[in-house]
PDB file of N, CA and C in Angstrom:
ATOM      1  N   UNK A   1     -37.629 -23.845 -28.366  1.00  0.00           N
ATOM      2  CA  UNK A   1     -36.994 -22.567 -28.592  1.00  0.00           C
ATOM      3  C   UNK A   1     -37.962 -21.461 -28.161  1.00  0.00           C
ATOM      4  N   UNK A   2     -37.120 -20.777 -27.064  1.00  0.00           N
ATOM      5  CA  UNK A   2     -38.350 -19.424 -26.796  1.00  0.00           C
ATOM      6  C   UNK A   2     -38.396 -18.364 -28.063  1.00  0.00           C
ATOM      7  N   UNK A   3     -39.423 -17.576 -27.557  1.00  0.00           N
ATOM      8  CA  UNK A   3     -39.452 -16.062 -28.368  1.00  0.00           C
ATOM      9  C   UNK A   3     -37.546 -15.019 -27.975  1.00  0.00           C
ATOM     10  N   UNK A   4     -37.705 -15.148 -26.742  1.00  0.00           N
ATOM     11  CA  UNK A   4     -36.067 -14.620 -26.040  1.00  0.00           C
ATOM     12  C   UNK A   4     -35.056 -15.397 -26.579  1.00  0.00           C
ATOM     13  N   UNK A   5     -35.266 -15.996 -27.041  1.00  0.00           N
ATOM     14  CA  UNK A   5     -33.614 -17.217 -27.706  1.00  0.00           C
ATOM     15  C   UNK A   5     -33.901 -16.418 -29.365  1.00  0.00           C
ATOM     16  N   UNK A   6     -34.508 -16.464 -29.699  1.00  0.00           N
ATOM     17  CA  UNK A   6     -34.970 -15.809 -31.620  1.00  0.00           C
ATOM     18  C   UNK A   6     -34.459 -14.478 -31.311  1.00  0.00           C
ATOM     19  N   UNK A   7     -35.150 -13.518 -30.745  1.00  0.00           N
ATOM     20  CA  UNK A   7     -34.655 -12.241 -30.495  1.00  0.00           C
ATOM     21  C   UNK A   7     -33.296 -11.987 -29.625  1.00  0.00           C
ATOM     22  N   UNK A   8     -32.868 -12.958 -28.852  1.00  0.00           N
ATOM     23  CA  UNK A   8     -31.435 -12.506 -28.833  1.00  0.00           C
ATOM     24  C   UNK A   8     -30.151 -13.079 -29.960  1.00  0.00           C
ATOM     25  N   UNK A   9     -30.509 -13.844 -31.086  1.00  0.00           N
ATOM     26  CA  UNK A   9     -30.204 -14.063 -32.154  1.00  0.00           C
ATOM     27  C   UNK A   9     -30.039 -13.151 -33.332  1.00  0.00           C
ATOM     28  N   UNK A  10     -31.698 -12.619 -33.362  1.00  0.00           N
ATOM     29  CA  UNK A  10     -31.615 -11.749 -34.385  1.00  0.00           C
ATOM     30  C   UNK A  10     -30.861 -10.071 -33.666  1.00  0.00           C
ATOM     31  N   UNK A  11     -30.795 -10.186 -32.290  1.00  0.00           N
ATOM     32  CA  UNK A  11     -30.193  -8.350 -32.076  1.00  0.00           C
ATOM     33  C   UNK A  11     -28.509  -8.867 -32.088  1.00  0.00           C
ATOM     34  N   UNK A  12     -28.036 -10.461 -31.887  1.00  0.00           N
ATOM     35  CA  UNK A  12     -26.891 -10.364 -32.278  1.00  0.00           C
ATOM     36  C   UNK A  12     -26.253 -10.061 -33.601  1.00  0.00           C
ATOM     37  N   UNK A  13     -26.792 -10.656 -34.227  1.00  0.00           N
ATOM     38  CA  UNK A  13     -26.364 -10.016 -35.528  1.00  0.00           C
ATOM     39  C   UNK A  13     -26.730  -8.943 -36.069  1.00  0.00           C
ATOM     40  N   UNK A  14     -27.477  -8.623 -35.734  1.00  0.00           N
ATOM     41  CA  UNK A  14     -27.360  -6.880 -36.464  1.00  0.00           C
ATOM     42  C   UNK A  14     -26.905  -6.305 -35.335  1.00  0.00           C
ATOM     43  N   UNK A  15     -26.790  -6.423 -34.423  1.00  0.00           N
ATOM     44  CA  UNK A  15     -25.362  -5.756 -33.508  1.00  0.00           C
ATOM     45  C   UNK A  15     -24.019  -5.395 -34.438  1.00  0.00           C
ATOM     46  N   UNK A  16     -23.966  -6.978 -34.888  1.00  0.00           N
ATOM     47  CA  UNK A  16     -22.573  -7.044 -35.829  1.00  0.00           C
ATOM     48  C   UNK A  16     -23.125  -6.381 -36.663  1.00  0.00           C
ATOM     49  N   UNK A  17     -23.657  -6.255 -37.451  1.00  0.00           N
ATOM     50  CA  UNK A  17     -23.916  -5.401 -39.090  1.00  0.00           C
ATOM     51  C   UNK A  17     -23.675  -3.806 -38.972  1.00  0.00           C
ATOM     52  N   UNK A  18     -24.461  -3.194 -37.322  1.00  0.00           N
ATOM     53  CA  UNK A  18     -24.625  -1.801 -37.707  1.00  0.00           C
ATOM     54  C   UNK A  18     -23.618  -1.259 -36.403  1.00  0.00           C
ATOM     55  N   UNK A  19     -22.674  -2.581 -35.702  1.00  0.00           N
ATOM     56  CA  UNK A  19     -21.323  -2.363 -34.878  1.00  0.00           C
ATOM     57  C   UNK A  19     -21.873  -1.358 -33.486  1.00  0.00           C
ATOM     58  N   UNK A  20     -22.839  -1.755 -33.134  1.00  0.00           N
ATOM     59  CA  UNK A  20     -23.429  -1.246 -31.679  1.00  0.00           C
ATOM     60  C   UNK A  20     -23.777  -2.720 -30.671  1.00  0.00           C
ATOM     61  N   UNK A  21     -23.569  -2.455 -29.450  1.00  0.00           N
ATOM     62  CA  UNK A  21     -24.326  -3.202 -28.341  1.00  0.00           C
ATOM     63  C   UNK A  21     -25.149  -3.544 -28.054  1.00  0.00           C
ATOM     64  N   UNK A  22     -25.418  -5.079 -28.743  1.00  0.00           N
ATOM     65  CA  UNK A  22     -26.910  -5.570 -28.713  1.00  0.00           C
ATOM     66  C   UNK A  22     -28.033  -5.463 -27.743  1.00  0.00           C
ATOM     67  N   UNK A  23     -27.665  -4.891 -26.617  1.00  0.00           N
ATOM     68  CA  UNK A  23     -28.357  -4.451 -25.177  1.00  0.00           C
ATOM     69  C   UNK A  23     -28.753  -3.134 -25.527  1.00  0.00           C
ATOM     70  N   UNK A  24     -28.679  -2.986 -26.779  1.00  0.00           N
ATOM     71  CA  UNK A  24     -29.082  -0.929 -26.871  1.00  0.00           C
ATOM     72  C   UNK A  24     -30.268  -1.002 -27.917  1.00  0.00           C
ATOM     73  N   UNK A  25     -30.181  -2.186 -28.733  1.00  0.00           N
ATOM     74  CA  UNK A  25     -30.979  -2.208 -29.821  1.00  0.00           C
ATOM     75  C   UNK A  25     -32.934  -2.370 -29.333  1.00  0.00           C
ATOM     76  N   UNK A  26     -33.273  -1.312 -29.987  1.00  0.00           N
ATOM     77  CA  UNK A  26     -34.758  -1.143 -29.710  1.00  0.00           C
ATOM     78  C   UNK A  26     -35.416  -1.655 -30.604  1.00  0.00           C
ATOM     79  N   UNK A  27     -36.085  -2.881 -29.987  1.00  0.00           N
ATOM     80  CA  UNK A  27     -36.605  -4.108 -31.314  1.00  0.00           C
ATOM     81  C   UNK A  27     -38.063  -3.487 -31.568  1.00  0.00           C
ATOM     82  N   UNK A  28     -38.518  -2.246 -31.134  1.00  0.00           N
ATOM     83  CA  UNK A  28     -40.086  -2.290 -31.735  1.00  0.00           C
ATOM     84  C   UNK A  28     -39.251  -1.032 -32.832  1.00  0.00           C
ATOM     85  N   UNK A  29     -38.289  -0.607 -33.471  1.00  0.00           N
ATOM     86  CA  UNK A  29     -37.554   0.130 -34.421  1.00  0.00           C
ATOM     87  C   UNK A  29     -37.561  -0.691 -35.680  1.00  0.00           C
ATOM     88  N   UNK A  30     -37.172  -0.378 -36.885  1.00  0.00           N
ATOM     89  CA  UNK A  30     -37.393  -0.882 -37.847  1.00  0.00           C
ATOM     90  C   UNK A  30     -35.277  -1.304 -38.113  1.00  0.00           C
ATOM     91  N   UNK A  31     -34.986  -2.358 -38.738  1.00  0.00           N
ATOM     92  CA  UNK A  31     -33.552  -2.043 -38.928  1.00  0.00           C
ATOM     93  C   UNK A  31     -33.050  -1.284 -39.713  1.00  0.00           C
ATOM     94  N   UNK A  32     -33.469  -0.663 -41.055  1.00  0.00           N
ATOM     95  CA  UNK A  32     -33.396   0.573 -41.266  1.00  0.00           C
ATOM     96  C   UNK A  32     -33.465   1.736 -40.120  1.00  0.00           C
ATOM     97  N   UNK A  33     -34.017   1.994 -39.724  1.00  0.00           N
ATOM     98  CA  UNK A  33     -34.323   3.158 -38.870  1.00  0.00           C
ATOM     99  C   UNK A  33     -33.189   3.209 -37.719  1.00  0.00           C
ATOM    100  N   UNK A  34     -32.707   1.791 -37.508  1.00  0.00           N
ATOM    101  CA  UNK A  34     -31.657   1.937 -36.650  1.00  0.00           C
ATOM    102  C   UNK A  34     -29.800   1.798 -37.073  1.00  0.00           C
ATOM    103  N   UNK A  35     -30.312   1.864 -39.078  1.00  0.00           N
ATOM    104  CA  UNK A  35     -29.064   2.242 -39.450  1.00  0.00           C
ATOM    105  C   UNK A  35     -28.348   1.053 -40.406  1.00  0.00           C
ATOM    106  N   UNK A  36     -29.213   0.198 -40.142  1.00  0.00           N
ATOM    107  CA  UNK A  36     -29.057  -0.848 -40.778  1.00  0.00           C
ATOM    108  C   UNK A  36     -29.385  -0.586 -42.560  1.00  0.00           C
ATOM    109  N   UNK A  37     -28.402  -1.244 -43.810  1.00  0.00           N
ATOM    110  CA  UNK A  37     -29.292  -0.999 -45.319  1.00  0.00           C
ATOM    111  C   UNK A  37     -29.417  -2.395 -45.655  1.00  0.00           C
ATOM    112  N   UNK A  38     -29.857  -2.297 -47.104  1.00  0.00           N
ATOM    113  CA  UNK A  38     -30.294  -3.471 -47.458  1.00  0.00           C
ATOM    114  C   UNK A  38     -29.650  -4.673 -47.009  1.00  0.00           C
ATOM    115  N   UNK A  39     -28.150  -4.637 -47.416  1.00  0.00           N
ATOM    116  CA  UNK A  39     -27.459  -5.880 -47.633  1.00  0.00           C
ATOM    117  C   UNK A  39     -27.344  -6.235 -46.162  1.00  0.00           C
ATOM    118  N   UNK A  40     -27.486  -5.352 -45.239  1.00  0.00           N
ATOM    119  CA  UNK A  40     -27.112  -5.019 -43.618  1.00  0.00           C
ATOM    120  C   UNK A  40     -27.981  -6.795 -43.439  1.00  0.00           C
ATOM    121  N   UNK A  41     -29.351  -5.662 -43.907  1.00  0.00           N
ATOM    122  CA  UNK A  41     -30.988  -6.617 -43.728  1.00  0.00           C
ATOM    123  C   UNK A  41     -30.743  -8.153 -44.008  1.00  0.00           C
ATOM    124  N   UNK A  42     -30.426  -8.489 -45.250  1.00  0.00           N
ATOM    125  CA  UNK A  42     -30.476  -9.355 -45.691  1.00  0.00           C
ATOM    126  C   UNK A  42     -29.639 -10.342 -44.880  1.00  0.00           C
ATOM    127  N   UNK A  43     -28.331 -10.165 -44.255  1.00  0.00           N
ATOM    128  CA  UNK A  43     -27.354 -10.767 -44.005  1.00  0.00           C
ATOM    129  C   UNK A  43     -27.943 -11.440 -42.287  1.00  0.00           C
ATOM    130  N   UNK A  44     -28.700 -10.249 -41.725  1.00  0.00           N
ATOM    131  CA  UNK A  44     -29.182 -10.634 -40.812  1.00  0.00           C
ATOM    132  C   UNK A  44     -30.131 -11.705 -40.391  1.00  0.00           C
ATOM    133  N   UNK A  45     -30.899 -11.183 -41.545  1.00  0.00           N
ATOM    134  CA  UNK A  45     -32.148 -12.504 -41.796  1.00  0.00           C
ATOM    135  C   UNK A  45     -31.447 -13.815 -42.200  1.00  0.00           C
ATOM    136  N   UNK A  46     -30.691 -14.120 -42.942  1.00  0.00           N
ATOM    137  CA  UNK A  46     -30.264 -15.125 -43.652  1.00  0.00           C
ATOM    138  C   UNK A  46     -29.516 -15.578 -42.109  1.00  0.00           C
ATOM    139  N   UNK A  47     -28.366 -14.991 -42.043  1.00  0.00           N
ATOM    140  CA  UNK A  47     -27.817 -15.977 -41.084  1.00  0.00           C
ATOM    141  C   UNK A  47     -28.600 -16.203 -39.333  1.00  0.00           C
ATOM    142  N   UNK A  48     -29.945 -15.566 -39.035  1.00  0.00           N
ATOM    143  CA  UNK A  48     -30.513 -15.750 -38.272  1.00  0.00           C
ATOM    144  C   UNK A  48     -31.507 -17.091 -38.404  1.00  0.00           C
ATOM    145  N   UNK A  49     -32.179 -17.123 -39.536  1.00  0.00           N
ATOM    146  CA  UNK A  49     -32.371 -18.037 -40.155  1.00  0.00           C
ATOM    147  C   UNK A  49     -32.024 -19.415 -40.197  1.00  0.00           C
ATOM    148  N   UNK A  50     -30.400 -19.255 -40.786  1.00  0.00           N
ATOM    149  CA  UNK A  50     -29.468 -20.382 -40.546  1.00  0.00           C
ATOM    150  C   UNK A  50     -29.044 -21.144 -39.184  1.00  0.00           C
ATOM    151  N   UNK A  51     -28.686 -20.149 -38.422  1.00  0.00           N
ATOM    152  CA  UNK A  51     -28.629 -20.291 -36.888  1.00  0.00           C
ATOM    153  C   UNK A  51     -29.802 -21.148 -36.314  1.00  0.00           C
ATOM    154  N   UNK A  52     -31.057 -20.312 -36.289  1.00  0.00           N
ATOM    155  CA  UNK A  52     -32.172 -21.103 -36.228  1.00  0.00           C
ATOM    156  C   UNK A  52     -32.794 -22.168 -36.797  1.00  0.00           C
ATOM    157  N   UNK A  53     -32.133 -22.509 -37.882  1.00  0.00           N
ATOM    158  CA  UNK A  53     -32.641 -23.487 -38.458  1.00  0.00           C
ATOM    159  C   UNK A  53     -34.471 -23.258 -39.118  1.00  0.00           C
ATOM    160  N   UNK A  54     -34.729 -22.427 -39.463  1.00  0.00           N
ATOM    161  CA  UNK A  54     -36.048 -21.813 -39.550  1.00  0.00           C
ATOM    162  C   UNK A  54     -36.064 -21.123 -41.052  1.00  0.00           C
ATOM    163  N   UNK A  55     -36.635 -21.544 -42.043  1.00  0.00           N
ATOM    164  CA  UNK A  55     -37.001 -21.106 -43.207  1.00  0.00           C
ATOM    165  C   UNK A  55     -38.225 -20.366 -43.086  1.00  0.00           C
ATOM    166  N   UNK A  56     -38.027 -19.071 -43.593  1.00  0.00           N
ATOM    167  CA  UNK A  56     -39.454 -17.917 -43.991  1.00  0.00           C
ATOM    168  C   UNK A  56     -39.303 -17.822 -45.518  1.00  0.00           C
ATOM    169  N   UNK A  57     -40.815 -17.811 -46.218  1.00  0.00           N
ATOM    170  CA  UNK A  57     -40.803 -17.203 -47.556  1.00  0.00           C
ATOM    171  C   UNK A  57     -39.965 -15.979 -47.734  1.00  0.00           C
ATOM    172  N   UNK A  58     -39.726 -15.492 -48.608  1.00  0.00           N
ATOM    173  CA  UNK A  58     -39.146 -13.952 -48.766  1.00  0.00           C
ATOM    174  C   UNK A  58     -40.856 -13.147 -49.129  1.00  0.00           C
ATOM    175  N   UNK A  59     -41.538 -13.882 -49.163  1.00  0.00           N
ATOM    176  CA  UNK A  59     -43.312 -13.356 -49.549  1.00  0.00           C
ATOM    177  C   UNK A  59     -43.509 -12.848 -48.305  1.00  0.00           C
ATOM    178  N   UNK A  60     -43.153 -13.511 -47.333  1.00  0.00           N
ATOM    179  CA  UNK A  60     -43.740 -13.190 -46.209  1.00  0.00           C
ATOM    180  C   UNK A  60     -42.942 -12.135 -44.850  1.00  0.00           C
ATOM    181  N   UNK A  61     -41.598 -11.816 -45.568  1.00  0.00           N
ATOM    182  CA  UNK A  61     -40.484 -11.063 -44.658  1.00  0.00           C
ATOM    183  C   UNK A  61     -40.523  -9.357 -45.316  1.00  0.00           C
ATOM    184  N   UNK A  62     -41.647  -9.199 -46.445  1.00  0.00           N
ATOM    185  CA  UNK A  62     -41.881  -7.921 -47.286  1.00  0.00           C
ATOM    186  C   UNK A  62     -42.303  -7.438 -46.731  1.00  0.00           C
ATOM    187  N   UNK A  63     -43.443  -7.681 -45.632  1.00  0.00           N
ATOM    188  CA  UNK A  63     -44.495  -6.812 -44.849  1.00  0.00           C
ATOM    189  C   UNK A  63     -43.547  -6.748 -43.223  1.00  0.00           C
ATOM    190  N   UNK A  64     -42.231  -7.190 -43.192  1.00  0.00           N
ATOM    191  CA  UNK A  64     -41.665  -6.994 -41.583  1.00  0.00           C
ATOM    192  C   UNK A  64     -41.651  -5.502 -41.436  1.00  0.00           C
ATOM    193  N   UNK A  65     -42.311  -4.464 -40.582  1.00  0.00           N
ATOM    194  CA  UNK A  65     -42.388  -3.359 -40.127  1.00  0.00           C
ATOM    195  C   UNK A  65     -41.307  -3.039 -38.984  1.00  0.00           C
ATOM    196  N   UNK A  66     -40.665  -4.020 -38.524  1.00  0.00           N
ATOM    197  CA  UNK A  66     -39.449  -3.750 -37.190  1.00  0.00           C
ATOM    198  C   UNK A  66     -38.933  -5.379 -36.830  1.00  0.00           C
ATOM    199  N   UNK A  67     -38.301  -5.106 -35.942  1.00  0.00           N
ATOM    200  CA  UNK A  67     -37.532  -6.134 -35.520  1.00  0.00           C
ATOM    201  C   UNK A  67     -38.654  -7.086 -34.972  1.00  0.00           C
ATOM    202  N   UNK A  68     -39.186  -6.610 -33.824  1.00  0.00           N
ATOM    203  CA  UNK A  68     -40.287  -7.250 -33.161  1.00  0.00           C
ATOM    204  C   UNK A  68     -40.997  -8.392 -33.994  1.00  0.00           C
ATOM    205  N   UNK A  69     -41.544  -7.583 -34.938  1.00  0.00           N
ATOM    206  CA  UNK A  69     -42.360  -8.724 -35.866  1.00  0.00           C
ATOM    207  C   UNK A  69     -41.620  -9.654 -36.992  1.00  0.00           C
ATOM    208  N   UNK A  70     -40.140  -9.243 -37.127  1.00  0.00           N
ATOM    209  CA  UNK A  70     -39.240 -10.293 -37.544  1.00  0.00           C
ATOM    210  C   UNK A  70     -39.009 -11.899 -36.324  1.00  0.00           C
ATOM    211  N   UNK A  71     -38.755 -11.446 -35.097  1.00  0.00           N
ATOM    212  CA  UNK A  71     -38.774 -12.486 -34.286  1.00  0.00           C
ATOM    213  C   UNK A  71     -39.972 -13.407 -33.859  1.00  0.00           C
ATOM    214  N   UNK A  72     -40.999 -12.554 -34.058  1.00  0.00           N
ATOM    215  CA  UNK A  72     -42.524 -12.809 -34.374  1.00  0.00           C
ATOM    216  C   UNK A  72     -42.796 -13.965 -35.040  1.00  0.00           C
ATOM    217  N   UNK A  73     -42.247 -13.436 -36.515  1.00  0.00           N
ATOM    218  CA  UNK A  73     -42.707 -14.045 -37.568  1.00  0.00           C
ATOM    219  C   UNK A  73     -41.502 -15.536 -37.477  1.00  0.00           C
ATOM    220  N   UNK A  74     -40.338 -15.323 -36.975  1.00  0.00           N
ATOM    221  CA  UNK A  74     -39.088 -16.685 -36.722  1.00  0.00           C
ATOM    222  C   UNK A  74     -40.001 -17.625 -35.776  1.00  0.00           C
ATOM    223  N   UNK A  75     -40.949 -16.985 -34.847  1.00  0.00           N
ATOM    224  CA  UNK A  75     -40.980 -17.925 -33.850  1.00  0.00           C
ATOM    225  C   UNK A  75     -41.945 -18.413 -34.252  1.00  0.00           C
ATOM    226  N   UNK A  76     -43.233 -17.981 -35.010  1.00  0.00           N
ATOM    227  CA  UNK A  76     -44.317 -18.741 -35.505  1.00  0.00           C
ATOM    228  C   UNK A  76     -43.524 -19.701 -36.684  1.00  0.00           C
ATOM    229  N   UNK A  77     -42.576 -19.238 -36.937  1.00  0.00           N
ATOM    230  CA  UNK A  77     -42.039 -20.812 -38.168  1.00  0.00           C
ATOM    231  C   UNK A  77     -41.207 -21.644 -36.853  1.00  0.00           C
ATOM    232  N   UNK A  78     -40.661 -21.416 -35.978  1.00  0.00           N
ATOM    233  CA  UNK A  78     -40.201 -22.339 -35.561  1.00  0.00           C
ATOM    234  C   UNK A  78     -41.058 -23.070 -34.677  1.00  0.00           C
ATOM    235  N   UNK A  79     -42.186 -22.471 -33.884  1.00  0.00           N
ATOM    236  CA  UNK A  79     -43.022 -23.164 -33.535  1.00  0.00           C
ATOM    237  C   UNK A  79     -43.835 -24.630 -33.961  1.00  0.00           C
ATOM    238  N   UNK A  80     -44.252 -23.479 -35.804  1.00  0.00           N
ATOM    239  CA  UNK A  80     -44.665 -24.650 -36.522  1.00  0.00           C
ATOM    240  C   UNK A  80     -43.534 -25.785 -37.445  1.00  0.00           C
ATOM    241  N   UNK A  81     -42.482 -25.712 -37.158  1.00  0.00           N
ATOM    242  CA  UNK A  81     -41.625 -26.838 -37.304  1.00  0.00           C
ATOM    243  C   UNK A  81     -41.194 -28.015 -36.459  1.00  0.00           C
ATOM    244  N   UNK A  82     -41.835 -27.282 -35.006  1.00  0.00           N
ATOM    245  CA  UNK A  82     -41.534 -27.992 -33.918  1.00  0.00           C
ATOM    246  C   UNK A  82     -42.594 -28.769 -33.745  1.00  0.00           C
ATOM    247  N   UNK A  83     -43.781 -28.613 -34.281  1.00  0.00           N
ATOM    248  CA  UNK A  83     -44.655 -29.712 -34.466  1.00  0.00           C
ATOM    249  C   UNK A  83     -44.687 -30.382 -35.511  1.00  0.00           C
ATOM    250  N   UNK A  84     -44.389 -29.994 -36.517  1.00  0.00           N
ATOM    251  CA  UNK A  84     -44.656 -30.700 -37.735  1.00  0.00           C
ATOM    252  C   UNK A  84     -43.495 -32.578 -37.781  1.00  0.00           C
TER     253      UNK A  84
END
């Protein structure tokens, strides 16, 4: 699984959440900042997650500052699942 397969995952669904064109979404933005609220957040992560098959602590998704380092942080767990 690339870094580009995670991040066009996670801008699909919050495409759906905040109903804009995932080709517009500026992943170094925070999803708040681009309109997204909590439950927006949550729904995104979870079913990106699911999709991916990739479990993150919720310890470790507190410090996500933007999108960028959400796909970041998917691809270092899926990386390390892909070896384990």
């Amino acid at each position: 699984m690339t870094r580009e397969t995670i991040q066009a995952v996670v801008t699909k669904y919050l495409a759906r959440a905040i109903d804009v064109d995932a080709g517009t979404i500026d992943t170094s933005q925070s999803m708040k900042d681009l309109g997204a609220n909590s439950l927006d957040i949550v729904e995104v992560v979870s079913s990106a997650m699911l999709e991916l098959r990739v479990r993150v602590p919720r310890s470790e998704l507190d410090d996500i500052a933007n999108i960028d380092r959400l796909v970041d942080l998917l691809w270092e767990h899926a990386q390390a699942k892909a070896k384990a």
